[in-house]
Protein backbone atom coordinates (compact mmCIF):
# COMPACT_ATOMS: atom_id res chain seq x y z
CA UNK A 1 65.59 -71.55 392.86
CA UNK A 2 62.22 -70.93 393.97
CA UNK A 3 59.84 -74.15 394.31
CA UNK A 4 55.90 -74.17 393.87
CA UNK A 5 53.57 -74.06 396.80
CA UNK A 6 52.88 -77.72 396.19
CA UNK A 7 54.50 -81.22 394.72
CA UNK A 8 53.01 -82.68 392.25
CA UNK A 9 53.33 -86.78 390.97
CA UNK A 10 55.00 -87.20 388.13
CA UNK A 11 54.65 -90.03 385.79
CA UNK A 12 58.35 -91.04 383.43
CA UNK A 13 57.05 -93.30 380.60
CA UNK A 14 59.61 -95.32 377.79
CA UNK A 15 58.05 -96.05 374.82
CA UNK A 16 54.37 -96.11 376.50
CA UNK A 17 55.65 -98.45 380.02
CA UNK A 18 55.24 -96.47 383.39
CA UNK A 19 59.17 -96.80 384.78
CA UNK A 20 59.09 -94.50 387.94
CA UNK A 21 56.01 -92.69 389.63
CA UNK A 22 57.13 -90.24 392.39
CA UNK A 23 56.69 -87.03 393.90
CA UNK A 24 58.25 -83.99 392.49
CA UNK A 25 58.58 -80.15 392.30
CA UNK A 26 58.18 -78.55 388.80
CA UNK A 27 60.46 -75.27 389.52
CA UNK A 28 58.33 -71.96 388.91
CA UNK A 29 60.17 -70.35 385.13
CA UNK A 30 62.27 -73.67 384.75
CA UNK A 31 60.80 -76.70 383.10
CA UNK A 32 63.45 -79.17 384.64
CA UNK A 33 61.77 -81.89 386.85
CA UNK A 34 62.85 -82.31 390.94
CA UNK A 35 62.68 -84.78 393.16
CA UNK A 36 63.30 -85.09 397.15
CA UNK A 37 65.94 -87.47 397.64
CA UNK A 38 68.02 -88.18 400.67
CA UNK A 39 66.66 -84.57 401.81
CA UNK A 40 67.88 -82.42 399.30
CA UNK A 41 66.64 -81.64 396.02
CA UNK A 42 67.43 -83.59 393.07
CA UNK A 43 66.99 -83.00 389.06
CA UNK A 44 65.64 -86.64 387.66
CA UNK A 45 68.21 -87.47 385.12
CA UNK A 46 67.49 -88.55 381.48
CA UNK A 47 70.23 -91.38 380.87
CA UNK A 48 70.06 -91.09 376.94
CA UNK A 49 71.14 -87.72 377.29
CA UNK A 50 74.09 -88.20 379.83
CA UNK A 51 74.74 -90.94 377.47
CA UNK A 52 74.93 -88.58 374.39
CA UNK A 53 76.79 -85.94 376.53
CA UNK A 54 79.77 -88.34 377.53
CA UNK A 55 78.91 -87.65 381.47
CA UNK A 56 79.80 -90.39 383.51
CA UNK A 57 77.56 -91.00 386.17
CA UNK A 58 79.73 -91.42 389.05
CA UNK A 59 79.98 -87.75 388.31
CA UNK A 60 76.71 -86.38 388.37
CA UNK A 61 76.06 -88.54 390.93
CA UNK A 62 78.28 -86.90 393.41
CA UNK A 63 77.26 -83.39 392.11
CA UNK A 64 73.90 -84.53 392.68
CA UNK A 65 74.47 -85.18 396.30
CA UNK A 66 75.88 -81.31 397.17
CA UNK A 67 73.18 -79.83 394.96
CA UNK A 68 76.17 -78.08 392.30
CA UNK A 69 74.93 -79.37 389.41
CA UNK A 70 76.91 -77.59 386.11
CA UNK A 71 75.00 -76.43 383.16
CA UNK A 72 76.21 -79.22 381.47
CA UNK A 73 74.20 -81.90 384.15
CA UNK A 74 71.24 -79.84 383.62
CA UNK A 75 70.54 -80.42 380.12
CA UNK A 76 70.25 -84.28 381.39
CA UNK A 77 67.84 -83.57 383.78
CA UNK A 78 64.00 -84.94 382.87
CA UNK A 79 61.56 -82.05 381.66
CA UNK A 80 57.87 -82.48 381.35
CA UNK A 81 56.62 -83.89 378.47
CA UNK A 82 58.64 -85.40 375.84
CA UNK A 83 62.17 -86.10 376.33
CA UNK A 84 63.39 -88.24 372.95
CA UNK A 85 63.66 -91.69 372.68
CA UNK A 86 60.66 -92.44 374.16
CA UNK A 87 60.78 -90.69 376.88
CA UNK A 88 58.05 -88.92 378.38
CA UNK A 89 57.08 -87.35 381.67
CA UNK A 90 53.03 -86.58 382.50
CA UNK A 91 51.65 -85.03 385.76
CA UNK A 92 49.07 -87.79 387.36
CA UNK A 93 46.27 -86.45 385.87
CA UNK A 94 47.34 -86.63 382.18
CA UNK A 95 48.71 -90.04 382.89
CA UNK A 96 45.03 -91.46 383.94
CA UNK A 97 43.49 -89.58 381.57
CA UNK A 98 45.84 -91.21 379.09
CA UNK A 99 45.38 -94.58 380.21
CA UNK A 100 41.34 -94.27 380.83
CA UNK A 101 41.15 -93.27 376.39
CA UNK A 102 43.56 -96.42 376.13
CA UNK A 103 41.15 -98.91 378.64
CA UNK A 104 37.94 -97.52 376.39
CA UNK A 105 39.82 -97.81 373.29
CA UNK A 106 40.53 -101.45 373.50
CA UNK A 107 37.37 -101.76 374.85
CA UNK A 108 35.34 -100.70 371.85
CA UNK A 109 37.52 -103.13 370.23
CA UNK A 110 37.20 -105.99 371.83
CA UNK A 111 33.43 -105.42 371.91
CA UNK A 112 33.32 -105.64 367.91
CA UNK A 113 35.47 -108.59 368.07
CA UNK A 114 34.90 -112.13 367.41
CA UNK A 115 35.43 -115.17 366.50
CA UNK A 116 34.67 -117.20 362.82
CA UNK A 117 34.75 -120.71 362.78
CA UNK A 118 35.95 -121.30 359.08
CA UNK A 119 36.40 -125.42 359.85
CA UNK A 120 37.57 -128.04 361.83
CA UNK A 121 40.59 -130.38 361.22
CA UNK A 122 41.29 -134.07 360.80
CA UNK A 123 37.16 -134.42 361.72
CA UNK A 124 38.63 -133.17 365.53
CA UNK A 125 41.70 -134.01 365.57
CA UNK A 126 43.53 -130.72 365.42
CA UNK A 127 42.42 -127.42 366.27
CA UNK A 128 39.75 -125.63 363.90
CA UNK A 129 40.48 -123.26 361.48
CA UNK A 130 39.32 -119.69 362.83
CA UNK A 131 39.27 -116.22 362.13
CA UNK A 132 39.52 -113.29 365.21
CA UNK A 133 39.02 -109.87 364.58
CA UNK A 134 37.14 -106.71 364.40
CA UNK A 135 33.79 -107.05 362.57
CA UNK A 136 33.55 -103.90 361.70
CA UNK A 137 35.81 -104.69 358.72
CA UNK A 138 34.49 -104.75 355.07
CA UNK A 139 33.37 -107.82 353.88
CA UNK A 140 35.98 -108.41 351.18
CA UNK A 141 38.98 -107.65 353.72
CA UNK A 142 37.35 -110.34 356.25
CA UNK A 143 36.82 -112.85 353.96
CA UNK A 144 40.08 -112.51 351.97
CA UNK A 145 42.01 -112.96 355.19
CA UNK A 146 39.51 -116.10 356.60
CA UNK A 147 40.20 -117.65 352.68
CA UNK A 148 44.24 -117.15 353.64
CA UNK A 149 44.00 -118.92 356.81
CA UNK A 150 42.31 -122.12 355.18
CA UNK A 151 44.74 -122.31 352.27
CA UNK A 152 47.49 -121.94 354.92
CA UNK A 153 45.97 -124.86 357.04
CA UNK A 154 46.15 -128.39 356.51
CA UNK A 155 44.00 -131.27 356.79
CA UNK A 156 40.71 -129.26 356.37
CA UNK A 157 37.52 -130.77 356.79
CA UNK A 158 35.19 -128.07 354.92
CA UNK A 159 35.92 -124.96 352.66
CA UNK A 160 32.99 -122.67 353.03
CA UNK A 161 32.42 -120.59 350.08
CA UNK A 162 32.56 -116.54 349.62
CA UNK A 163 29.26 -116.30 350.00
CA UNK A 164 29.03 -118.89 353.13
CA UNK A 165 31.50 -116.78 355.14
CA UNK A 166 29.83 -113.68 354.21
CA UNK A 167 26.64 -115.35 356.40
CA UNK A 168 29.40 -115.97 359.09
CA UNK A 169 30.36 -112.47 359.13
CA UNK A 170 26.60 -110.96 359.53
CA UNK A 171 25.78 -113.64 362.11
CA UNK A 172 28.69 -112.73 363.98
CA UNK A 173 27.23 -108.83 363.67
CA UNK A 174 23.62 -109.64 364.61
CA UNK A 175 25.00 -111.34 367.86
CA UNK A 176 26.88 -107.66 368.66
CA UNK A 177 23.38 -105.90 367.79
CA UNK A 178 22.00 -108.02 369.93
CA UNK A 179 24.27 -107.39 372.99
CA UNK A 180 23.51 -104.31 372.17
CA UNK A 181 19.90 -104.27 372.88
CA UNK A 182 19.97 -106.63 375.58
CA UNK A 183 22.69 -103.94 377.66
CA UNK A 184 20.38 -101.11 376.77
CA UNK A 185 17.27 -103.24 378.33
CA UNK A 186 19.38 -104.33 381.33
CA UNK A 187 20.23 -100.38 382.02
CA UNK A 188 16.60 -99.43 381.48
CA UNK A 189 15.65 -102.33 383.92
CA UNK A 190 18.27 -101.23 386.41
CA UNK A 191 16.89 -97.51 386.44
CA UNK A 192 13.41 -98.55 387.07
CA UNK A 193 14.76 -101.06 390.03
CA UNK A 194 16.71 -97.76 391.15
CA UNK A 195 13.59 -95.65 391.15
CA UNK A 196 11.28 -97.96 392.90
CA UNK A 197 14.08 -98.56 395.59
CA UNK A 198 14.07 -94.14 395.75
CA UNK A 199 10.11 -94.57 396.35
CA UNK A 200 9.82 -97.46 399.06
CA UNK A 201 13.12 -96.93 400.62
CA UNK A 202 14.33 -100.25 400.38
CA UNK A 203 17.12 -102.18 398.20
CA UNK A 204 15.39 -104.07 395.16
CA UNK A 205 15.90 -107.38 394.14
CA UNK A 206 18.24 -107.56 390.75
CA UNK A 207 18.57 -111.45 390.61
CA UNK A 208 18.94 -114.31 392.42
CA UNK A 209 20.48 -117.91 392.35
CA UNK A 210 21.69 -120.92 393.82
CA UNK A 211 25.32 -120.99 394.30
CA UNK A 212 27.57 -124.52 393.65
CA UNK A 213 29.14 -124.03 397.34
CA UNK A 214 29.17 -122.40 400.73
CA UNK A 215 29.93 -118.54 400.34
CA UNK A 216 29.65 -117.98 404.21
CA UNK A 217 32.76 -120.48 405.46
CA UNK A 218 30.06 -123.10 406.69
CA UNK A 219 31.62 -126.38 404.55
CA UNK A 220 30.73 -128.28 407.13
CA UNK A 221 26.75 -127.71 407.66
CA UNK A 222 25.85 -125.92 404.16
CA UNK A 223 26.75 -127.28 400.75
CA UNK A 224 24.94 -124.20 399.02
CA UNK A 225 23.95 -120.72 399.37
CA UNK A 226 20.78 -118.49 398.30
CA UNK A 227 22.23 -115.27 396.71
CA UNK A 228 20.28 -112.35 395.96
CA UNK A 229 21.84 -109.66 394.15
CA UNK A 230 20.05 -106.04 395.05
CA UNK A 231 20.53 -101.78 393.93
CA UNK A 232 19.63 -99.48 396.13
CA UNK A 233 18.43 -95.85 395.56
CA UNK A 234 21.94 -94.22 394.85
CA UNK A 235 22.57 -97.73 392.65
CA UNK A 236 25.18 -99.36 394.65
CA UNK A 237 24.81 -103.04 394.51
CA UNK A 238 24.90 -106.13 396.66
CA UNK A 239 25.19 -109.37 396.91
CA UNK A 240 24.05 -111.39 400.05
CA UNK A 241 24.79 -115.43 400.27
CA UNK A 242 22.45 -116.90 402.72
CA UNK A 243 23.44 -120.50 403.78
CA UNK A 244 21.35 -123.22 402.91
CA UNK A 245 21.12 -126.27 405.74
């Protein structure tokens, strides 16, 4: 069987959880996946299927090792893609491409997320009553589910009305709107810093404080450092603690 010019990584996912990343040869007019092992060439086998086929491993296993796998031990062996029950196998790239839509995904949700204080408890005593979610929601879905969670909870100081947790709801908007606008005026900020860096050649100044200990190691002469937090021209940024005696 004739190999590629060049291995590839391979990714084998069950139901969405990365079980084995390794190095492997995707045979030119054959869609079965190989892997180096103990110098020689092995076919990555697909349990469920040897499972399903009745072939006992000890078998395979010692077919595997003189390379004479049967027809039969081939139809176990991984392909790329999807392989049933969960089973899937993606090159590298398709696998961080994957997982880079998932990380921005849950991103954008947790960015419309928040949190509703409906009421507190026993005047303190117990934890409040609260709603989490995505704010994006309709009104009427939010507020039907906040109204659940207070009739399921006990000892409840307050019971805002429809309308009250409707106000709850657009608060908890206008403080997303105005993340919003604050980012947007942070990146404008940061590109002018960037530019002005570009012009005079050196790092600008982003921010600076006063940290609550020594950064630098010196516990015993310095209590405190100055930081200053710069960007360059290309936009990297630094931070640099200077002790404070």
């Amino acid at each position: 069987m004739k190999k590629q010019e060049n291995t590839i990584t391979v990714i084998v996912l069950r139901d969405g959880v990365q079980k084995l990343n390794c190095r492997a040869d995707i045979r030119a007019g054959i869609p079965w996946v190989w892997s180096p092992a103990a110098g020689r060439d092995c076919a990555i086998i697909n349990n469920d299927r040897l499972v399903s086929l009745a072939i006992p491993k000890t078998e395979i296993a010692e077919r595997m090792k003189t390379g004479k796998l049967t027809d039969q031990d081939m139809l176990c062996a991984m392909r790329m893609g999807d392989n049933g029950n969960g089973v899937e196998v993606l090159t590298l790239d398709e696998y961080n491409s994957r997982t880079a839509g998932d990380r921005a995904a849950k991103a954008e949700i947790e960015k419309y997320t928040k949190t509703i204080h409906l009421s507190s408890r026993g005047w303190g005593d117990y934890s409040p009553v609260e709603w989490v979610g995505d704010v994006r929601r309709p009104d009427t879905e939010i507020i039907a589910e906040c109204r659940t969670r207070l009739d399921n909870s006990y000892d409840i100081d307050a019971r805002p009305t429809d309308a009250e947790i409707a106000e709850k709801i657009a608060s908890a908007r206008g403080e997303i709107k105005d993340a919003a606008i604050a980012e947007t005026v942070d990146q404008l900020r940061l590109t002018d810093l960037q530019k002005l860096a570009k012009e005079t050649g050196k790092p600008q100044i982003m921010n600076r404080w006063t940290t609550h200990k020594c950064m630098n190691g010196n516990d015993d002469e310095c209590s405190f450092d100055s930081a200053i937090k710069t960007i360059d021209s290309r936009g990297n940024q630094k931070v640099t603690y200077t002790c404070c005696y």
